[in-house]
Structures are given as structure tokens and as C-alpha cells.
N, C-alpha and C. Protein backbone atom coordinates (compact mmCIF):
# COMPACT_ATOMS: atom_id res chain seq x y z
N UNK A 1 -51.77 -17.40 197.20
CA UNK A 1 -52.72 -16.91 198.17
C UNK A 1 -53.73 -18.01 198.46
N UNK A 2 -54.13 -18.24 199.52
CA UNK A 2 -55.15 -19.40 199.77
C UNK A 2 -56.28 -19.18 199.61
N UNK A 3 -56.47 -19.86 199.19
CA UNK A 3 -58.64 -19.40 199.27
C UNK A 3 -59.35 -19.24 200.58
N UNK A 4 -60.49 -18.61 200.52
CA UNK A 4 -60.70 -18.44 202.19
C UNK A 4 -61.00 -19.60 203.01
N UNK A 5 -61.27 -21.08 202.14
CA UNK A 5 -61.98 -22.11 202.62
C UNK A 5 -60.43 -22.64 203.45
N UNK A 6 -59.38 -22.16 202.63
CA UNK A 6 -58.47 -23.22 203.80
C UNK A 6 -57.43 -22.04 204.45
N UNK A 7 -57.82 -20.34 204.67
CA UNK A 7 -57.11 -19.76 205.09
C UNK A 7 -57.08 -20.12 206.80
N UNK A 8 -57.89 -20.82 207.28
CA UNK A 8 -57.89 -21.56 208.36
C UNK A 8 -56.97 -22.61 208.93
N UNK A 9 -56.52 -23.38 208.08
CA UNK A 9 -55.93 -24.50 207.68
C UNK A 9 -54.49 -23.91 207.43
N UNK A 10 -54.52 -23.58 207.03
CA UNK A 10 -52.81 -22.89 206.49
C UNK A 10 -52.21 -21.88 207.61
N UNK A 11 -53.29 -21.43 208.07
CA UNK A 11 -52.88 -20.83 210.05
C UNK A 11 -52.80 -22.02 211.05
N UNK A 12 -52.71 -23.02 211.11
CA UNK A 12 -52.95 -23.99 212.06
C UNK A 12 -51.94 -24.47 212.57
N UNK A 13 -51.84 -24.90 213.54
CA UNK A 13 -50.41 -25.36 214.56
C UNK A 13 -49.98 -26.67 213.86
N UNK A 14 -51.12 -27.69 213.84
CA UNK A 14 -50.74 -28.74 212.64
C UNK A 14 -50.43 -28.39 210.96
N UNK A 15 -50.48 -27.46 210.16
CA UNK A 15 -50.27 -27.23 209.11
C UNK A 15 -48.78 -26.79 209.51
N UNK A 16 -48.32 -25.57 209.74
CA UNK A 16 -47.18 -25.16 209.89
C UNK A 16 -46.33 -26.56 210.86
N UNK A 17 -46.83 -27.09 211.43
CA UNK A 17 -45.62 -28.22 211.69
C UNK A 17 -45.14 -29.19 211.51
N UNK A 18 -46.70 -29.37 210.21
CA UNK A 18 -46.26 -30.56 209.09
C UNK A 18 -45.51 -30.12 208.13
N UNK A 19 -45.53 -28.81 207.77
CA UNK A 19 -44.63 -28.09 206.43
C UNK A 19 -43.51 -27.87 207.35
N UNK A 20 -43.33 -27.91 208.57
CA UNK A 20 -41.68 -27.65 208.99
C UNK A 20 -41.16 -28.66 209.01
N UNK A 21 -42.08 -30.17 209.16
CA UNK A 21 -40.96 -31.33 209.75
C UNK A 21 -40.80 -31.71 207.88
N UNK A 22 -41.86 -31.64 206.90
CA UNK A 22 -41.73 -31.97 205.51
C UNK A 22 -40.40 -31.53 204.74
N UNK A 23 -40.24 -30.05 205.06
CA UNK A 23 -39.20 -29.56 204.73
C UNK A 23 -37.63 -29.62 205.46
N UNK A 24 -37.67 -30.21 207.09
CA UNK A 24 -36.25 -31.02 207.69
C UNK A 24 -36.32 -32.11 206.89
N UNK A 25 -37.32 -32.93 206.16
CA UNK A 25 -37.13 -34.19 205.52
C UNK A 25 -36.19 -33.97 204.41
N UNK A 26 -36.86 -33.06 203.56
CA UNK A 26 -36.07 -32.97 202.21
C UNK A 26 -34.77 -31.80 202.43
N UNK A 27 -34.61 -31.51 203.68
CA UNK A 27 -33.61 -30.60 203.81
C UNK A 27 -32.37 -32.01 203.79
N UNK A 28 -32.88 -33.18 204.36
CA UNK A 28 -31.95 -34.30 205.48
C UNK A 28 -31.93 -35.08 203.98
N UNK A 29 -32.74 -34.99 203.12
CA UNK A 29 -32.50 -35.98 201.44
C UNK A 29 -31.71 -35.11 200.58
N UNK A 30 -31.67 -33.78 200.46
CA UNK A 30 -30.90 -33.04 199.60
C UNK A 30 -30.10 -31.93 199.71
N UNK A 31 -30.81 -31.38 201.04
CA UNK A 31 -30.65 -30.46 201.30
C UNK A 31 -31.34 -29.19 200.89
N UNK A 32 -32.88 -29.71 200.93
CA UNK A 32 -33.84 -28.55 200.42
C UNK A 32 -33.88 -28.56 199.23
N UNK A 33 -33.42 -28.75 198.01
CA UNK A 33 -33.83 -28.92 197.15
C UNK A 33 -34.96 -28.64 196.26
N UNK A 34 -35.38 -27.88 195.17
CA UNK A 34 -37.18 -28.13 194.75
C UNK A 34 -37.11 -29.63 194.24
N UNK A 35 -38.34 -30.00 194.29
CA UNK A 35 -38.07 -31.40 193.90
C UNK A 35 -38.75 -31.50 192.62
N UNK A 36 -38.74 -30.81 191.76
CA UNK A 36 -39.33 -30.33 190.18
C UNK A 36 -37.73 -29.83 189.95
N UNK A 37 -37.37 -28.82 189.41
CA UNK A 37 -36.34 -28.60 188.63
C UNK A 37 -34.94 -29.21 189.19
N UNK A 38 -34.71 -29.21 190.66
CA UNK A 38 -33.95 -30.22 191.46
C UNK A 38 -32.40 -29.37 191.02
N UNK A 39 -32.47 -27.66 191.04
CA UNK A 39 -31.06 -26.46 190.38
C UNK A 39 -31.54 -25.94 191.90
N UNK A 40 -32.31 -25.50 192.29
CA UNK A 40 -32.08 -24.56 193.35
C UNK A 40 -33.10 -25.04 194.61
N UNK A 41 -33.02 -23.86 195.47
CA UNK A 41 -33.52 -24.09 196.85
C UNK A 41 -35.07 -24.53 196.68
N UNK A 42 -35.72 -25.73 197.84
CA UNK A 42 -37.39 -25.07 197.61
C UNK A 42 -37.65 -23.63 198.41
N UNK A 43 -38.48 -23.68 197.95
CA UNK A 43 -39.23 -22.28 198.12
C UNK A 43 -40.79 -22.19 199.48
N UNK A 44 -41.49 -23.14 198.63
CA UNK A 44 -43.00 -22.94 199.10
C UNK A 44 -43.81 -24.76 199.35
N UNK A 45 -44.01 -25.20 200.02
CA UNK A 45 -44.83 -26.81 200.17
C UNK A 45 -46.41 -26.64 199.37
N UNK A 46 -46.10 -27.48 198.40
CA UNK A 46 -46.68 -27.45 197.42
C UNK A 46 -47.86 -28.73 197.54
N UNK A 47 -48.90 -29.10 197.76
CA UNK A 47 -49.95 -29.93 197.88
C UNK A 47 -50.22 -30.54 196.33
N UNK A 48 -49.93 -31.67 196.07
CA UNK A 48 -50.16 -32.33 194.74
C UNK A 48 -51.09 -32.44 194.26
N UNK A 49 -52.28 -32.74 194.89
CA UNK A 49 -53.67 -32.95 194.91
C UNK A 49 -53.97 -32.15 195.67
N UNK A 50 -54.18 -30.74 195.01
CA UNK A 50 -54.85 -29.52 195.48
C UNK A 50 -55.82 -29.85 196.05
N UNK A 51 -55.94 -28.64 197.56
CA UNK A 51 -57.01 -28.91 198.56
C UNK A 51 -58.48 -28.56 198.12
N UNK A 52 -59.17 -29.02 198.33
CA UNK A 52 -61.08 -28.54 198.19
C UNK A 52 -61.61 -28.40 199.47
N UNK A 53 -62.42 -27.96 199.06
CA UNK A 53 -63.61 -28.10 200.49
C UNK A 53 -63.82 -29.53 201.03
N UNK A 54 -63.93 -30.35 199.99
CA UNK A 54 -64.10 -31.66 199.88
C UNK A 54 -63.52 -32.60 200.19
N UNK A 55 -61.94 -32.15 200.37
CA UNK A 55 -60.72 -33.07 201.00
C UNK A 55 -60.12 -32.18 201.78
N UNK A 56 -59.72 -31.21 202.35
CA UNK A 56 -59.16 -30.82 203.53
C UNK A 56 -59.23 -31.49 204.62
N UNK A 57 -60.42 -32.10 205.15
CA UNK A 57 -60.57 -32.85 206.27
C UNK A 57 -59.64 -33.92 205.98
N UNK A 58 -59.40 -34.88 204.95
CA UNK A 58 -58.55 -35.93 204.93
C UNK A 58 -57.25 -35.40 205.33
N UNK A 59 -56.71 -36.43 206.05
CA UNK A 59 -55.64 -35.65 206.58
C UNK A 59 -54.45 -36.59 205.12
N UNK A 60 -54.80 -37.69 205.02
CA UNK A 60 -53.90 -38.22 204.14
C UNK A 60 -53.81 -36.82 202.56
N UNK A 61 -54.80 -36.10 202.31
CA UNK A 61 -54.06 -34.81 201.43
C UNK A 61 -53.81 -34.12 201.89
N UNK A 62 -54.54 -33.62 202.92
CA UNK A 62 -54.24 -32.65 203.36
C UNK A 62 -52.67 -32.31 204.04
N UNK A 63 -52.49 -33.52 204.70
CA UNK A 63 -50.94 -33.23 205.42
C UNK A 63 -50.05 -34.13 205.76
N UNK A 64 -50.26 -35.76 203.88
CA UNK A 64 -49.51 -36.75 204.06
C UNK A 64 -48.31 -36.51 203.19
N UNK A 65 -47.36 -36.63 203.49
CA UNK A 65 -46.16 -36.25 203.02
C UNK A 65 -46.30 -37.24 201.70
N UNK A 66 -47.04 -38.09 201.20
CA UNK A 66 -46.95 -38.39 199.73
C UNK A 66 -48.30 -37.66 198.89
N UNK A 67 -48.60 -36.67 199.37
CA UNK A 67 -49.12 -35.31 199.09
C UNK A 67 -48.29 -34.25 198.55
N UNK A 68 -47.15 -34.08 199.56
CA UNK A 68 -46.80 -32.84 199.34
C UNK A 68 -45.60 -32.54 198.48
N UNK A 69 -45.04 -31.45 198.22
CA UNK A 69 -43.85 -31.48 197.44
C UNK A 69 -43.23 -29.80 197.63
N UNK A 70 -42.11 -30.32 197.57
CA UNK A 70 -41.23 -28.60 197.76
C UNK A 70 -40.57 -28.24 196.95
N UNK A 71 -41.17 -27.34 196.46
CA UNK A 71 -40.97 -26.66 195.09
C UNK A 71 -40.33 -25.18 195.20
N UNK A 72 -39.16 -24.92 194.27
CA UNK A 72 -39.12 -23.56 194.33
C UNK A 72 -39.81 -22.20 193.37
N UNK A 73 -40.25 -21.27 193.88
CA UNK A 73 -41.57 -20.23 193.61
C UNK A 73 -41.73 -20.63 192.02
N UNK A 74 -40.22 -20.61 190.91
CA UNK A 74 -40.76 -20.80 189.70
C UNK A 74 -41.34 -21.95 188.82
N UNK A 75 -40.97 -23.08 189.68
CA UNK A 75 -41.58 -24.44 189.34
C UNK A 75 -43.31 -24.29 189.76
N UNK A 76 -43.56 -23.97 191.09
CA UNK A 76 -44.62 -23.70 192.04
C UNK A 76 -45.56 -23.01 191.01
N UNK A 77 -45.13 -21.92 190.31
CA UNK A 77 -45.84 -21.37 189.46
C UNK A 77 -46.34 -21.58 188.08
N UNK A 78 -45.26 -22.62 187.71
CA UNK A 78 -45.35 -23.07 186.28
C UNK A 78 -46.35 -24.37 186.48
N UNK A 79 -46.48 -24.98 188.02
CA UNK A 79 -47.85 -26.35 187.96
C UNK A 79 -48.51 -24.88 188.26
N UNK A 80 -48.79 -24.26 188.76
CA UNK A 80 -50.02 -23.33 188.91
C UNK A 80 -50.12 -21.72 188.44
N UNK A 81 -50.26 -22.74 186.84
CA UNK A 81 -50.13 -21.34 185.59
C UNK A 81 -51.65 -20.28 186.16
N UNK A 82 -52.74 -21.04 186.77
CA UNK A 82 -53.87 -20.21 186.96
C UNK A 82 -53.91 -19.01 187.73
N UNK A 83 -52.58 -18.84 188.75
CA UNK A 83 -52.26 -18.00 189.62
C UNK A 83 -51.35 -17.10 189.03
N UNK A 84 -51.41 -17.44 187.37
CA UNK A 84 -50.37 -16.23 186.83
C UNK A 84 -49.27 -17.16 186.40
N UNK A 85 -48.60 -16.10 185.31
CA UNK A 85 -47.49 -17.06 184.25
C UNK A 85 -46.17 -17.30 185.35
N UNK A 86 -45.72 -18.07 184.79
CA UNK A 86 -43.92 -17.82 185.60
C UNK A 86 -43.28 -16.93 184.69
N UNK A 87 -43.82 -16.34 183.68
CA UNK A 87 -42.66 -15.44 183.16
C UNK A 87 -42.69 -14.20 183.98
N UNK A 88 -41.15 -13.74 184.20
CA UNK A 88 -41.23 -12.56 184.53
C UNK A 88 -40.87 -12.35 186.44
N UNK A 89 -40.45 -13.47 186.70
CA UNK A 89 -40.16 -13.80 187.87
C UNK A 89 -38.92 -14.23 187.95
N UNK A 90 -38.28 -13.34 189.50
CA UNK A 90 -37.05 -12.96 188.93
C UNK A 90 -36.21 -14.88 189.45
N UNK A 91 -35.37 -15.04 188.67
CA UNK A 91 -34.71 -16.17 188.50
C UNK A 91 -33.04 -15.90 189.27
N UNK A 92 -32.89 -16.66 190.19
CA UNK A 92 -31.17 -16.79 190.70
C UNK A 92 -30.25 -17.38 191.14
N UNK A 93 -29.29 -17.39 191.40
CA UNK A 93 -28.44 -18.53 192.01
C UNK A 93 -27.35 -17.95 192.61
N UNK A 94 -26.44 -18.97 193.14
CA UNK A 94 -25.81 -18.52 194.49
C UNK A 94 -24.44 -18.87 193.49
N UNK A 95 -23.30 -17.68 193.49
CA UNK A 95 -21.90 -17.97 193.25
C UNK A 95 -20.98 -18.94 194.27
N UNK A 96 -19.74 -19.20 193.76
CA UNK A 96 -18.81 -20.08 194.92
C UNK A 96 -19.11 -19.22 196.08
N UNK A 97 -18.90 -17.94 196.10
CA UNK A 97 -18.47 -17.60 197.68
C UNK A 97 -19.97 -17.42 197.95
N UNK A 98 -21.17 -17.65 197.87
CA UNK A 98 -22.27 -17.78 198.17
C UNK A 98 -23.10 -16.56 198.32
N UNK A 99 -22.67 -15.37 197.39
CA UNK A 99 -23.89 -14.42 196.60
C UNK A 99 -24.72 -14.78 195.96
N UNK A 100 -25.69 -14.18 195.82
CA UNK A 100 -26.37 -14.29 195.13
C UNK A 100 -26.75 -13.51 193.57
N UNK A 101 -27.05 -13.96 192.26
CA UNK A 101 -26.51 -13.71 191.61
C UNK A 101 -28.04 -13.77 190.44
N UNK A 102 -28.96 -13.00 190.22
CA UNK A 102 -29.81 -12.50 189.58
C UNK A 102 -29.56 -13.06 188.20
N UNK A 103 -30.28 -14.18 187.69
CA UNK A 103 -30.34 -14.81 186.05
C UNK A 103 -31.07 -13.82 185.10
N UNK A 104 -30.32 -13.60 184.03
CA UNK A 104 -31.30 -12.70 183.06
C UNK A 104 -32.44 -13.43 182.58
N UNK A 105 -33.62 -12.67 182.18
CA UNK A 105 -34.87 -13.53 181.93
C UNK A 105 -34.52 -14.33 180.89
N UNK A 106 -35.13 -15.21 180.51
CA UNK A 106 -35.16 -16.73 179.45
C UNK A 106 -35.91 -16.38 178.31
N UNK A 107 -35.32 -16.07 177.31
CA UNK A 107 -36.63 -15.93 176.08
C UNK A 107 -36.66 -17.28 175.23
């Protein structure tokens, strides 16, 4: 969830079309890929150097692609344990004929 300081920012014609061309990038290097566990799809564009009040205006964090990273939800969650654990989130993967296929939790 964004904080309210950049729920502005994360609605913006430039935000959403830097996270669309970020993600044709790593779609065109891997094919989407998270680029943390590097097993399944990304998920969510992940800002390395989390935004502040204080750097949003920079556009080099705010929306330089050696900023950002595409992560899928359980990696995403495990750099940002503060938003809640990754346990308990459901885990999956795609069979040959391309179902999808629900991992039992990890103890």
C-alpha cells in the first residue's frame, strides 16, 4: 500500500509508464522473471531505495531503472518484512501444460 505522500506518484501517467516500459525490459531479458529468487514470474516494481518525501522528486529514484527491480509478491515481501511476514502467502507454479499448481507452505 503506498503511503499517502506518494499515492500521487504511483497514479501518474509517468509512474505507470515507467513500470510498463521497466517491466517490457525484463520481460525482453528473461521473460519477466523476479529478479530476487529468479523461479517464477515478477509480480510488483519494486523501488530499491525506497521513496521519501525527500527523494521522490529525484527522478533518478524515483523512476531510474537502476532503482528499480521486479520482484515476485513473495520476495517483495520478504525485503519488506515491515509490511508483514511472507509466511503464509500462498506460493505456485505453472505445470508442463501450463496450470497452475498451488505449493504447500514451507516449514
Amino acid at each position: 500500500m503506498a503511503k499517502e505522500f506518494a499515492k500521487a506518484f504511483y497514479n501518474s501517467k509517468r509512474w505507470k509508464d515507467c513500470r510498463r516500459a521497466y517491466i517490457a525490459k525484463r520481460i525482453a531479458i528473461d521473460g519477466g522473471m523476479c529478479e530476487t529468487c529468479h523461479e517464477v514470474p515478477g509480480y510488483i516494481v519494486h523501488h530499491k531505495i525506497e521513496l521519501t518525501p525527500d527523494n521522490i522528486n529525484d527522478l533518478d529514484i524515483a523512476l531510474g531503472f537502476n532503482n528499480l527491480k521486479y520482484d515476485c509478491h513473495i520476495c517483495h515481501q520478504k525485503e519488506n518484512v515491515k509490511d508483514g511476514p511472507a509466511d503464509g502467502l500462498v506460493k505456485y507454479e505453472f505445470d508442463s501444460e501450463g496450470e497452475m499448481v498451488v505449493l504447500p507452505p514451507e516449514k
